[in-house]
C-alpha atoms as a PDB file:
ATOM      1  CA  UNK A   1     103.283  78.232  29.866  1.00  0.00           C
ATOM      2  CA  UNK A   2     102.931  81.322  31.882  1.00  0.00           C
ATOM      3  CA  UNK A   3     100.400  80.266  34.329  1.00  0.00           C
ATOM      4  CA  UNK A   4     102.998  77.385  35.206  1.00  0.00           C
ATOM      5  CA  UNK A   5     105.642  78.796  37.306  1.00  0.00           C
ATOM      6  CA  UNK A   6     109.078  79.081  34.865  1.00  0.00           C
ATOM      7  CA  UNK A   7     111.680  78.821  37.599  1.00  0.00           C
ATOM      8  CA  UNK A   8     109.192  75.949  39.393  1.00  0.00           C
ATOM      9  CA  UNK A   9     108.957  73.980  36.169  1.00  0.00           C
ATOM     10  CA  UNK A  10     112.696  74.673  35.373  1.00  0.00           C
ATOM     11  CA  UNK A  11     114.037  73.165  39.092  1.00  0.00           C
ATOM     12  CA  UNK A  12     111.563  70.493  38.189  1.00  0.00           C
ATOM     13  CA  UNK A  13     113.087  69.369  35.027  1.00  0.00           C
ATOM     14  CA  UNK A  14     116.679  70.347  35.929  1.00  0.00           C
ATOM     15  CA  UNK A  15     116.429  67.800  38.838  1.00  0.00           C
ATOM     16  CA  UNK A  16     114.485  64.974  36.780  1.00  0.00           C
ATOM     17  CA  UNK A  17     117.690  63.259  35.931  1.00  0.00           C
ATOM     18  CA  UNK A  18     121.725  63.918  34.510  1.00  0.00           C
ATOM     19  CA  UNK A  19     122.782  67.348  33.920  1.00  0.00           C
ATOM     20  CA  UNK A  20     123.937  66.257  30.576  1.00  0.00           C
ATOM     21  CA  UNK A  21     120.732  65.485  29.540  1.00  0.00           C
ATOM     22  CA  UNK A  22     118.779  68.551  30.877  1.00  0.00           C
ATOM     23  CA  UNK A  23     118.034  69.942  27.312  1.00  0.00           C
ATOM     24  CA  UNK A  24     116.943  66.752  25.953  1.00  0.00           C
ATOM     25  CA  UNK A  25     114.418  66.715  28.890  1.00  0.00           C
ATOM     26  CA  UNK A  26     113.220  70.312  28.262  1.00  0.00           C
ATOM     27  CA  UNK A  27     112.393  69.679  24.877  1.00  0.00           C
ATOM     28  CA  UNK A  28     110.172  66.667  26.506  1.00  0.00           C
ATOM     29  CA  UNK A  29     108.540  69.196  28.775  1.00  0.00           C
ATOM     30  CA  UNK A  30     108.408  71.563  25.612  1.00  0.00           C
ATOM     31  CA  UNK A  31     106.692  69.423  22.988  1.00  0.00           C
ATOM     32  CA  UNK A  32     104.237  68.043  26.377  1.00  0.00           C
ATOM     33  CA  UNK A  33     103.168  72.293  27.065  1.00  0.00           C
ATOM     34  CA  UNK A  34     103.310  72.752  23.241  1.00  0.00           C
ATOM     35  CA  UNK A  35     100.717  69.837  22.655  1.00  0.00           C
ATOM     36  CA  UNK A  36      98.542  71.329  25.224  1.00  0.00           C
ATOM     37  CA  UNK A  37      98.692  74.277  23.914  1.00  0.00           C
ATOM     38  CA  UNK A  38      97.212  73.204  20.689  1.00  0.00           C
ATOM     39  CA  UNK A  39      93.935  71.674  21.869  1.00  0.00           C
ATOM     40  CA  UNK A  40      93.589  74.923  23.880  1.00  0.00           C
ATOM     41  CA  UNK A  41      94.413  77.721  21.856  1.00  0.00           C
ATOM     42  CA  UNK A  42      94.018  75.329  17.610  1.00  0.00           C
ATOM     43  CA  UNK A  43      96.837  75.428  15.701  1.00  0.00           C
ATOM     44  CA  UNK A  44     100.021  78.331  15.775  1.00  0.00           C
ATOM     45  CA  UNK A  45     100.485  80.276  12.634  1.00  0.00           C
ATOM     46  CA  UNK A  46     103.777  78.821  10.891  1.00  0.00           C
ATOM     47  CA  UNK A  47     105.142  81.977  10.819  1.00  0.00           C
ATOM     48  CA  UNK A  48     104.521  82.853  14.757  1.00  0.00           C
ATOM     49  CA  UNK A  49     107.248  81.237  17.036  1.00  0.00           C
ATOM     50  CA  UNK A  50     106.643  77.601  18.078  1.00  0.00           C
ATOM     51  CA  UNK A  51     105.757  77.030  21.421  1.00  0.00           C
ATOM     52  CA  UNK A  52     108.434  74.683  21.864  1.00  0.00           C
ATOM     53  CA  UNK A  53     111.155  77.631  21.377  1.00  0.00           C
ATOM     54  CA  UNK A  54     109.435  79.488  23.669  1.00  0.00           C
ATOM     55  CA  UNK A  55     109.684  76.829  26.098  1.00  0.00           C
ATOM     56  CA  UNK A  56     113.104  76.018  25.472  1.00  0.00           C
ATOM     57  CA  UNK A  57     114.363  79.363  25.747  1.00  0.00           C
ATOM     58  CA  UNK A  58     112.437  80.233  29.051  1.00  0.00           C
ATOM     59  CA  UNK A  59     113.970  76.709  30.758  1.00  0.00           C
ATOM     60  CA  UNK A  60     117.557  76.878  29.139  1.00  0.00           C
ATOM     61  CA  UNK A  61     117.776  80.805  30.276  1.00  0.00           C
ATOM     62  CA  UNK A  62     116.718  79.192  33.862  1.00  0.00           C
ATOM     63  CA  UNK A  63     119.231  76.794  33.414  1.00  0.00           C
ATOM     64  CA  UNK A  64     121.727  78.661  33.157  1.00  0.00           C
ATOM     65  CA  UNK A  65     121.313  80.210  36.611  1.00  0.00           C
ATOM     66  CA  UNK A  66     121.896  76.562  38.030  1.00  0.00           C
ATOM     67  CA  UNK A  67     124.859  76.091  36.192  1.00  0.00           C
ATOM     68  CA  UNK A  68     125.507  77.901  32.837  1.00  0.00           C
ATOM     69  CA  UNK A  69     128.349  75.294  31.418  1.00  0.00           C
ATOM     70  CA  UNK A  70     125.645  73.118  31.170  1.00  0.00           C
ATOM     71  CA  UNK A  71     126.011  70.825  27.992  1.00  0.00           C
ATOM     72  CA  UNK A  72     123.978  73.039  25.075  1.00  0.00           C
ATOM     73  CA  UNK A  73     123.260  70.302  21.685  1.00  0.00           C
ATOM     74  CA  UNK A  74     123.449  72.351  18.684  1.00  0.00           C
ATOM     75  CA  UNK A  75     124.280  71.703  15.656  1.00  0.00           C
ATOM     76  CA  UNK A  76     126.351  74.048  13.399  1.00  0.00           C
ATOM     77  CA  UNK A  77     124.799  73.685   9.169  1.00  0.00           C
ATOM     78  CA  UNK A  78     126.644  75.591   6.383  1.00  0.00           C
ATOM     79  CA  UNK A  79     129.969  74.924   6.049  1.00  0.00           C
ATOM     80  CA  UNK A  80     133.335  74.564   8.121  1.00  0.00           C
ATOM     81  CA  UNK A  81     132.683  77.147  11.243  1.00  0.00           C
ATOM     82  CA  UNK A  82     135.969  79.339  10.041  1.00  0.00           C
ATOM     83  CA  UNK A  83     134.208  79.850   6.641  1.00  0.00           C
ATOM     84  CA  UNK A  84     131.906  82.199   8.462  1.00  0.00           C
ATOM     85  CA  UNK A  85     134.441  84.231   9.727  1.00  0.00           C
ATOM     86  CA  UNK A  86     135.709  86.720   6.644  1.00  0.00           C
ATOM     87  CA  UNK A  87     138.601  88.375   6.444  1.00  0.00           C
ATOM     88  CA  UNK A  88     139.837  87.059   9.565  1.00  0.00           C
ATOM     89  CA  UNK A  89     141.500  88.807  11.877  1.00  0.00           C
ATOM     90  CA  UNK A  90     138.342  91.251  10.774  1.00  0.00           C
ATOM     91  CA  UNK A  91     136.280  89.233  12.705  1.00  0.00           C
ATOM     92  CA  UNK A  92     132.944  88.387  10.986  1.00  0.00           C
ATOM     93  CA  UNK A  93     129.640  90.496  11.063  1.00  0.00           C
ATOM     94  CA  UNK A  94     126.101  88.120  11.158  1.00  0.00           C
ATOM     95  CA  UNK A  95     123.020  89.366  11.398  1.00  0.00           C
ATOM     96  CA  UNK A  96     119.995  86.967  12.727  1.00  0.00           C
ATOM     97  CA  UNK A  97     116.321  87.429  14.263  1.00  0.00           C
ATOM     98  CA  UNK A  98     114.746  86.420  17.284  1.00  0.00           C
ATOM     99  CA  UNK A  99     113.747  82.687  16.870  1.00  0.00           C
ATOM    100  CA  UNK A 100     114.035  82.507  21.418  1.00  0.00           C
ATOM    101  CA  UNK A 101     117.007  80.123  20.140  1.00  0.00           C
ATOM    102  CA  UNK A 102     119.759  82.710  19.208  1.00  0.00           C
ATOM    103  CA  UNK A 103     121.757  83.044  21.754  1.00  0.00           C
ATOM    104  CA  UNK A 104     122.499  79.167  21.356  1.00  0.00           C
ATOM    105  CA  UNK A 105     125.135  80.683  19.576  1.00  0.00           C
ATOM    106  CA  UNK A 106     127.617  82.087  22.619  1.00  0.00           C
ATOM    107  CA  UNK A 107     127.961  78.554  23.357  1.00  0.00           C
ATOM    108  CA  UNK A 108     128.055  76.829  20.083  1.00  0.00           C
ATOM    109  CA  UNK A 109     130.570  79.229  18.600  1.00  0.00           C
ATOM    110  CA  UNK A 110     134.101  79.967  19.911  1.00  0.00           C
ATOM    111  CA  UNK A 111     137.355  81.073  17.542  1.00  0.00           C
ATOM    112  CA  UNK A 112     140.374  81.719  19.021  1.00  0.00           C
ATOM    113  CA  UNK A 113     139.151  81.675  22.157  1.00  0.00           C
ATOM    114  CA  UNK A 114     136.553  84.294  21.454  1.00  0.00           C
ATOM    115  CA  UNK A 115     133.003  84.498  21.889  1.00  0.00           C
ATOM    116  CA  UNK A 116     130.337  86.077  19.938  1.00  0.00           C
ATOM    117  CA  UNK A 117     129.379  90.013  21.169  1.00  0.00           C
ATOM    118  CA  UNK A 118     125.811  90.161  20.793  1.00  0.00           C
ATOM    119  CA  UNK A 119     123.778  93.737  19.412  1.00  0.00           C
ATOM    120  CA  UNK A 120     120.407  93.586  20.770  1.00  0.00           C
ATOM    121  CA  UNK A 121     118.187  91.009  23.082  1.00  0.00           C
ATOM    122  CA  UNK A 122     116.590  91.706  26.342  1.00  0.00           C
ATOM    123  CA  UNK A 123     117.850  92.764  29.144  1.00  0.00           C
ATOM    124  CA  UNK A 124     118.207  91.308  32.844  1.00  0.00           C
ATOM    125  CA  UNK A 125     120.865  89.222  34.483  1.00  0.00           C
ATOM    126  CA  UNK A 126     123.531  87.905  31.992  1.00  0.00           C
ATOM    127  CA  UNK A 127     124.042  84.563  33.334  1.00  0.00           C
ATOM    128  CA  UNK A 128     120.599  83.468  32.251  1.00  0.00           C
ATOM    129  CA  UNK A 129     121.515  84.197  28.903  1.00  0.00           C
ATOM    130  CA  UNK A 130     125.153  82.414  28.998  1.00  0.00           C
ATOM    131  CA  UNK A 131     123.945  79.516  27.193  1.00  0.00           C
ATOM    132  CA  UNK A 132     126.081  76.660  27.532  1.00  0.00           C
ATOM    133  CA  UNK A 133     129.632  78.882  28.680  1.00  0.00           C
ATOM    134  CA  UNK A 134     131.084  79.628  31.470  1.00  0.00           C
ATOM    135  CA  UNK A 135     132.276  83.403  29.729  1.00  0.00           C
ATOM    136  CA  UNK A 136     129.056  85.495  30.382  1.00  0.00           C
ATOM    137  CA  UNK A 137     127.423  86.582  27.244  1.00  0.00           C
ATOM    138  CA  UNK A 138     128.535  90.119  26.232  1.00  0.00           C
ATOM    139  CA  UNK A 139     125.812  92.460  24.887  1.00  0.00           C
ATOM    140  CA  UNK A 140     125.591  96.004  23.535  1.00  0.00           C
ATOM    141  CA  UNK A 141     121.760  97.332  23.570  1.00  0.00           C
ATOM    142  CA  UNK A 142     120.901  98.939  19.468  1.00  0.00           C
ATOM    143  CA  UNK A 143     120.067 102.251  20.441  1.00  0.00           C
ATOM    144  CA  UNK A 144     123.755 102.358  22.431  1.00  0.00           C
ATOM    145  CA  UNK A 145     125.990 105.302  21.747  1.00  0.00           C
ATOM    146  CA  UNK A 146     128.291 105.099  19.546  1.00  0.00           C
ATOM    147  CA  UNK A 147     126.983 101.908  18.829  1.00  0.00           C
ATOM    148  CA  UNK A 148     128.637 101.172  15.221  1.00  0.00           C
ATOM    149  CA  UNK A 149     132.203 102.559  16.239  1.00  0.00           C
ATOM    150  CA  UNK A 150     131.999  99.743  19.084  1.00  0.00           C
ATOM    151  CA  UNK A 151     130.820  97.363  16.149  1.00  0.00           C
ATOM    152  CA  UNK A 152     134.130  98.229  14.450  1.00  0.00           C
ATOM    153  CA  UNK A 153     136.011  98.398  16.706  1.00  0.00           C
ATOM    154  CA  UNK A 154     134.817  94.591  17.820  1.00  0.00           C
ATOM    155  CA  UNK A 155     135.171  93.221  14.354  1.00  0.00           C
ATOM    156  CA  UNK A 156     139.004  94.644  14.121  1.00  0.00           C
ATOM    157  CA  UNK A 157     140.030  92.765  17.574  1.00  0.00           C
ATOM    158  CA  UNK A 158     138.738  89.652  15.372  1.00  0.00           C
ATOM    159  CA  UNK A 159     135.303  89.274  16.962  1.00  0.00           C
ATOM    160  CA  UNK A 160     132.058  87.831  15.735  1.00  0.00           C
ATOM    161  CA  UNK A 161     129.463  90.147  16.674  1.00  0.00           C
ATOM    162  CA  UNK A 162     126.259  88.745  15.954  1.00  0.00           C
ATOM    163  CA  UNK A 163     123.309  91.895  15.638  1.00  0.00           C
ATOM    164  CA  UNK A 164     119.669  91.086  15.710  1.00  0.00           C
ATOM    165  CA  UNK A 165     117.772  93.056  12.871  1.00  0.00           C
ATOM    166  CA  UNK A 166     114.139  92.438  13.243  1.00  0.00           C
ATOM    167  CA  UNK A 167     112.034  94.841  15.225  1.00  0.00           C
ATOM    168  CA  UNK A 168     108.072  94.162  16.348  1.00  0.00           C
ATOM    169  CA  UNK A 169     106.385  97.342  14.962  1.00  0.00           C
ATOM    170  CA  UNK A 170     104.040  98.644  18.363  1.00  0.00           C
ATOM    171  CA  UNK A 171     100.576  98.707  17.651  1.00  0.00           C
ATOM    172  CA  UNK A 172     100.817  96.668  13.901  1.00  0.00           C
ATOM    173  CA  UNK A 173     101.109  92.838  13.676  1.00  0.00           C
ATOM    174  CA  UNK A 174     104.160  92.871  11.982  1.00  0.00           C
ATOM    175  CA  UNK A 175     108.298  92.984  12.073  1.00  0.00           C
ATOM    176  CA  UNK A 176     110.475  95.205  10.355  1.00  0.00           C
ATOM    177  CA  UNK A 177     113.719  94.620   9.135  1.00  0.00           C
ATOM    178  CA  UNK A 178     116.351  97.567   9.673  1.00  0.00           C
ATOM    179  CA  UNK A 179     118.716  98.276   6.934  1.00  0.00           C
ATOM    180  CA  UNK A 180     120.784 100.283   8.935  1.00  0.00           C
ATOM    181  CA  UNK A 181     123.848  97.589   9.813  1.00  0.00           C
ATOM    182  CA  UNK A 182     123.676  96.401   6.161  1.00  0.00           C
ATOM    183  CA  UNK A 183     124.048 100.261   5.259  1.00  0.00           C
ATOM    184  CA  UNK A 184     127.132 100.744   7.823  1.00  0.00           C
ATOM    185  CA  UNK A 185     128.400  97.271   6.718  1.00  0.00           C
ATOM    186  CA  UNK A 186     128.530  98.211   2.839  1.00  0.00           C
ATOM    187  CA  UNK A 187     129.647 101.799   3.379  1.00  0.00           C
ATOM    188  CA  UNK A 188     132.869 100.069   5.022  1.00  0.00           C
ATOM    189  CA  UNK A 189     133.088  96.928   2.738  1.00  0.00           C
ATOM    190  CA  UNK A 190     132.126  94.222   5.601  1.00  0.00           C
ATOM    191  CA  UNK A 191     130.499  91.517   4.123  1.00  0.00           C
ATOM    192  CA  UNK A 192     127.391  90.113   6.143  1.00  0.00           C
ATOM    193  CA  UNK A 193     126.259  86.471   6.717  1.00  0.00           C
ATOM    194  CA  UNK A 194     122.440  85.885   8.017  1.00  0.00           C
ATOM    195  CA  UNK A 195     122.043  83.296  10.563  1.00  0.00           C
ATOM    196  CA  UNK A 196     119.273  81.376  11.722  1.00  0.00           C
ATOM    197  CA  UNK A 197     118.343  79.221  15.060  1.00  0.00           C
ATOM    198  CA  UNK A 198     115.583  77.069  14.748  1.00  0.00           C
ATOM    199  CA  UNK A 199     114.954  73.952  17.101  1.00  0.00           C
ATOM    200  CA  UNK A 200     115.285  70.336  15.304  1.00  0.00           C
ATOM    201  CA  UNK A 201     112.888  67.731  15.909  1.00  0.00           C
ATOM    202  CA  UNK A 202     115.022  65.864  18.404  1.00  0.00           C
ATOM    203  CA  UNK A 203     115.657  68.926  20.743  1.00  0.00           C
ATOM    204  CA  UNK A 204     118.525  70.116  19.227  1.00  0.00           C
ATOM    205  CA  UNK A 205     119.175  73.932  18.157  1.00  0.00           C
ATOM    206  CA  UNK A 206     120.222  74.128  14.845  1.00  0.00           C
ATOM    207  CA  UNK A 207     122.413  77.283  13.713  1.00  0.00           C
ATOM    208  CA  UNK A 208     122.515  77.434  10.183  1.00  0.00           C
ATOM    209  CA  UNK A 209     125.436  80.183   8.694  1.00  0.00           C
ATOM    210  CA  UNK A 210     124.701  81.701   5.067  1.00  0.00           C
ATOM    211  CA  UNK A 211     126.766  82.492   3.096  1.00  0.00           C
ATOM    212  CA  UNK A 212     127.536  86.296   2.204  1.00  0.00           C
ATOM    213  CA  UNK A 213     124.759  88.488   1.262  1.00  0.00           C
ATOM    214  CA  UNK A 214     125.163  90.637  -1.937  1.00  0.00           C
ATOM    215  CA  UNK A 215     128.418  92.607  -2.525  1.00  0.00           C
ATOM    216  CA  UNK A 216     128.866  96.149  -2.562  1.00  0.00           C
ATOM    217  CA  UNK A 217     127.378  96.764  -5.816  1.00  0.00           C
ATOM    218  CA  UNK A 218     123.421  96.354  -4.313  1.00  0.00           C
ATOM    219  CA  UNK A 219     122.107  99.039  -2.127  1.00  0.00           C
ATOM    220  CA  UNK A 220     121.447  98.082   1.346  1.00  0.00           C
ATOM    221  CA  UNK A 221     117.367  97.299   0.941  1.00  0.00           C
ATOM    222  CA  UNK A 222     118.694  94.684  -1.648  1.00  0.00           C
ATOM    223  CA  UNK A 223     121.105  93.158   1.112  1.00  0.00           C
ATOM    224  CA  UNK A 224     118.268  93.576   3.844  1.00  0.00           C
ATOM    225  CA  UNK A 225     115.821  91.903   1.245  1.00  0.00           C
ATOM    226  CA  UNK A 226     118.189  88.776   0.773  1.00  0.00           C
ATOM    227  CA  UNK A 227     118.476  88.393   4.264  1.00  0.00           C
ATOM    228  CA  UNK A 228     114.525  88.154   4.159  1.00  0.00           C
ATOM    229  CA  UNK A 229     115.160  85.737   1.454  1.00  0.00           C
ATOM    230  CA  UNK A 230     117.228  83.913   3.355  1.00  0.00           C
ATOM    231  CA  UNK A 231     114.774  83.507   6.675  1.00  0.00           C
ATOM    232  CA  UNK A 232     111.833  83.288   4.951  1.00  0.00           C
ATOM    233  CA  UNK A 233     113.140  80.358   3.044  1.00  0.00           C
ATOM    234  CA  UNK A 234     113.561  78.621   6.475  1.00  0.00           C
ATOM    235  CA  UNK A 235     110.777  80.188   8.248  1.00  0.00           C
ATOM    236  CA  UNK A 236     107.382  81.248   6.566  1.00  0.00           C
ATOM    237  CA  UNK A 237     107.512  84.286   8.732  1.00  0.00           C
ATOM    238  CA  UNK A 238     106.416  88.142   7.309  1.00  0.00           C
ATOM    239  CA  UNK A 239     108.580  90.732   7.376  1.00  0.00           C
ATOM    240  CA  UNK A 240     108.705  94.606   6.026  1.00  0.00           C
ATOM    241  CA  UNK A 241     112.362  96.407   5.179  1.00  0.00           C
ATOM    242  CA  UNK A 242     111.749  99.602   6.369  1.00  0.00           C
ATOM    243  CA  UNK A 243     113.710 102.742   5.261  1.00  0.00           C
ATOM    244  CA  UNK A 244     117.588 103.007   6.834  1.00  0.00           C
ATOM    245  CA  UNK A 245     119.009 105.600   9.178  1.00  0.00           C
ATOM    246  CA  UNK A 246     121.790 107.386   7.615  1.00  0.00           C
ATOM    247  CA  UNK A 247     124.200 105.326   8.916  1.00  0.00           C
ATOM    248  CA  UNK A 248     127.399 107.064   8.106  1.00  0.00           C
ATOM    249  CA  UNK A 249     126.335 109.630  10.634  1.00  0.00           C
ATOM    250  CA  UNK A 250     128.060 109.475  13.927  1.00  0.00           C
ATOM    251  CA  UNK A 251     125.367 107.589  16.634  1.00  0.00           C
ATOM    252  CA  UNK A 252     123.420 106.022  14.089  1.00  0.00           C
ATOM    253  CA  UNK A 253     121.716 103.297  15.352  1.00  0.00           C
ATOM    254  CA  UNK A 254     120.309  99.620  14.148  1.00  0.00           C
ATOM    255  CA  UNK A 255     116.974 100.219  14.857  1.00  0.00           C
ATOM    256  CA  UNK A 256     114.877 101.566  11.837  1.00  0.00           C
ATOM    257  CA  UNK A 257     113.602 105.114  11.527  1.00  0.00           C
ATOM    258  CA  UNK A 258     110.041 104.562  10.290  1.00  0.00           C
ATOM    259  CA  UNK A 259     107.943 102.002   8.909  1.00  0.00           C
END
C-alpha cells in the first residue's frame, strides 16, 4: 500500500462511481491490496492489524478531504446507543484502541446534537479525520495540560469523550495499556465502557459498546485488565497493563509511566 500513491489511489476510487457508495468501493480496493499483500509478504498475525483497516482508514481519511459528509456504514452492536451514555447529563467516558477504524465513531455517534471529543490519535489536518460529519472532529493530544480537568470538564457539559489507551512500547514488539484514565475515572466514580471498531466482512465498521467495566470496589489494573478482557475477546491481540501515573495529581496524564 505505500508504494501506491494514497491520495492517487483515493481520487481513483472516489471517482469510480456514486459518492454513496465510496466506502463500499474502498473496501473492494482494500480486500484487492490486502490479497496481494498475502502472496507477498504470507499470512498477517491475527493479532497485527488487517490490511484491509489499514486501507480503509488511509482512503476514508482521504475521503474526507473531498467531502467529509460523505455517507460512513457502521453499524452500532451492544445495546440502544443512550445505554452507553451513564449518568446522562454526565456525559459518558469510553475508552478504545487503535483498530485504524476508531474514529468511525465521530460520525456514527451523535446525542443531543453532540459529538464525541476524542483523547489521543495522530495529528495533521482535522478534516481528514471527520469521518462521515460535517462538525470537524475535536481532539485533545494525552500528554495535554491539564488534560483530565478538560476530561471533566467535557463529561459535565454531557459529552462523550472517547480516550485511546493503548500505547506501542519503542524499541519492544508490544502495546501497553495505561491505567491512568481508569485510575482518574474510579477516583471520581465515572464508570467506563470499552469500545471496539473492527471492519465487518461486507465493508462495514462495526462499533461494538461494552458494557461498564468493574465498579469502584476493583483497583484500576483490575478495570484496565477487563478492558483487555474485553478486546482480546474480539481481537487476539497482546497487550501488557503497565503501572498508573498517580492520577489524582494535577497534570497527570493517560500515557503510562513505565513498562
Amino acid at each position: 500500500m505505500r508504494q501506491i500513491s494514497v491520495p492517487v489511489l483515493a481520487r481513483l476510487v472516489w471517482l469510480a462511481g456514486p459518492r454513496q457508495h465510496a466506502q463500499r468501493r474502498a473496501y473492494a480496493a482494500a480486500r484487492w491490496i490486502a490479497r496481494i499483500d498475502a502472496r507477498v509478504r504470507g499470512p498477517r498475525h491475527p493479532g497485527r492489524i488487517a490490511i484491509e483497516a489499514i486501507v480503509m482508514n488511509d482512503l476514508i481519511c482521504q475521503f474526507c478531504m473531498f467531502d467529509h459528509t460523505f455517507p460512513l456504514t457502521t453499524q452500532i452492536v451492544g445495546g440502544p446507543l443512550r445505554d452507553a451514555v451513564c449518568d446522562r447529563p454526565r456525559g459518558a467516558l469510553i475508552a478504545t484502541v487503535h483498530t485504524k477504524l476508531a474514529l468511525a465513531a465521530h460520525g456514527a455517534i451523535c446525542v443531543d446534537g453532540k459529538r464525541p471529543l476524542f483523547v489521543g490519535f495522530g495529528d495533521g489536518d482535522l478534516r481528514r479525520w471527520s469521518w462521515g460529519a460535517a462538525d470537524l472532529v475535536e481532539r485533545i493530544a494525552p500528554d495535554a495540560p491539564g488534560l483530565f480537568g478538560r476530561i471533566g470538564e467535557a463529561l459535565a457539559a454531557g459529552r462523550i469523550v472517547i480516550a485511546f489507551v493503548d500505547y506501542a512500547h519503542s524499541g519492544k514488539e508490544r502495546t501497553v495499556i495505561s491505567p491512568n484514565l481508569f485510575a482518574w475515572a474510579q477516583s471520581r466514580g465515572i464508570p467506563i465502557r470499552p469500545m471496539l471498531s473492527t471492519l465487518t466482512r461486507n465493508g462495514t465498521i462495526r462499533i461494538e459498546l461494552g458494557t461498564a467495566l468493574p465498579g469502584a470496589q476493583h483497583g484500576p489494573t483490575r478495570h484496565a485488565d477487563a478492558f483487555v478482557d474485553f478486546v482480546t475477546q474480539r481481537w487476539p491481540r497482546s497487550y501488557t497493563v503497565c503501572r498508573a501515573r498517580t492520577a489524582r495529581q494535577p497534570g497527570a496524564m493517560i500515557k503510562p509511566r513505565t513498562v
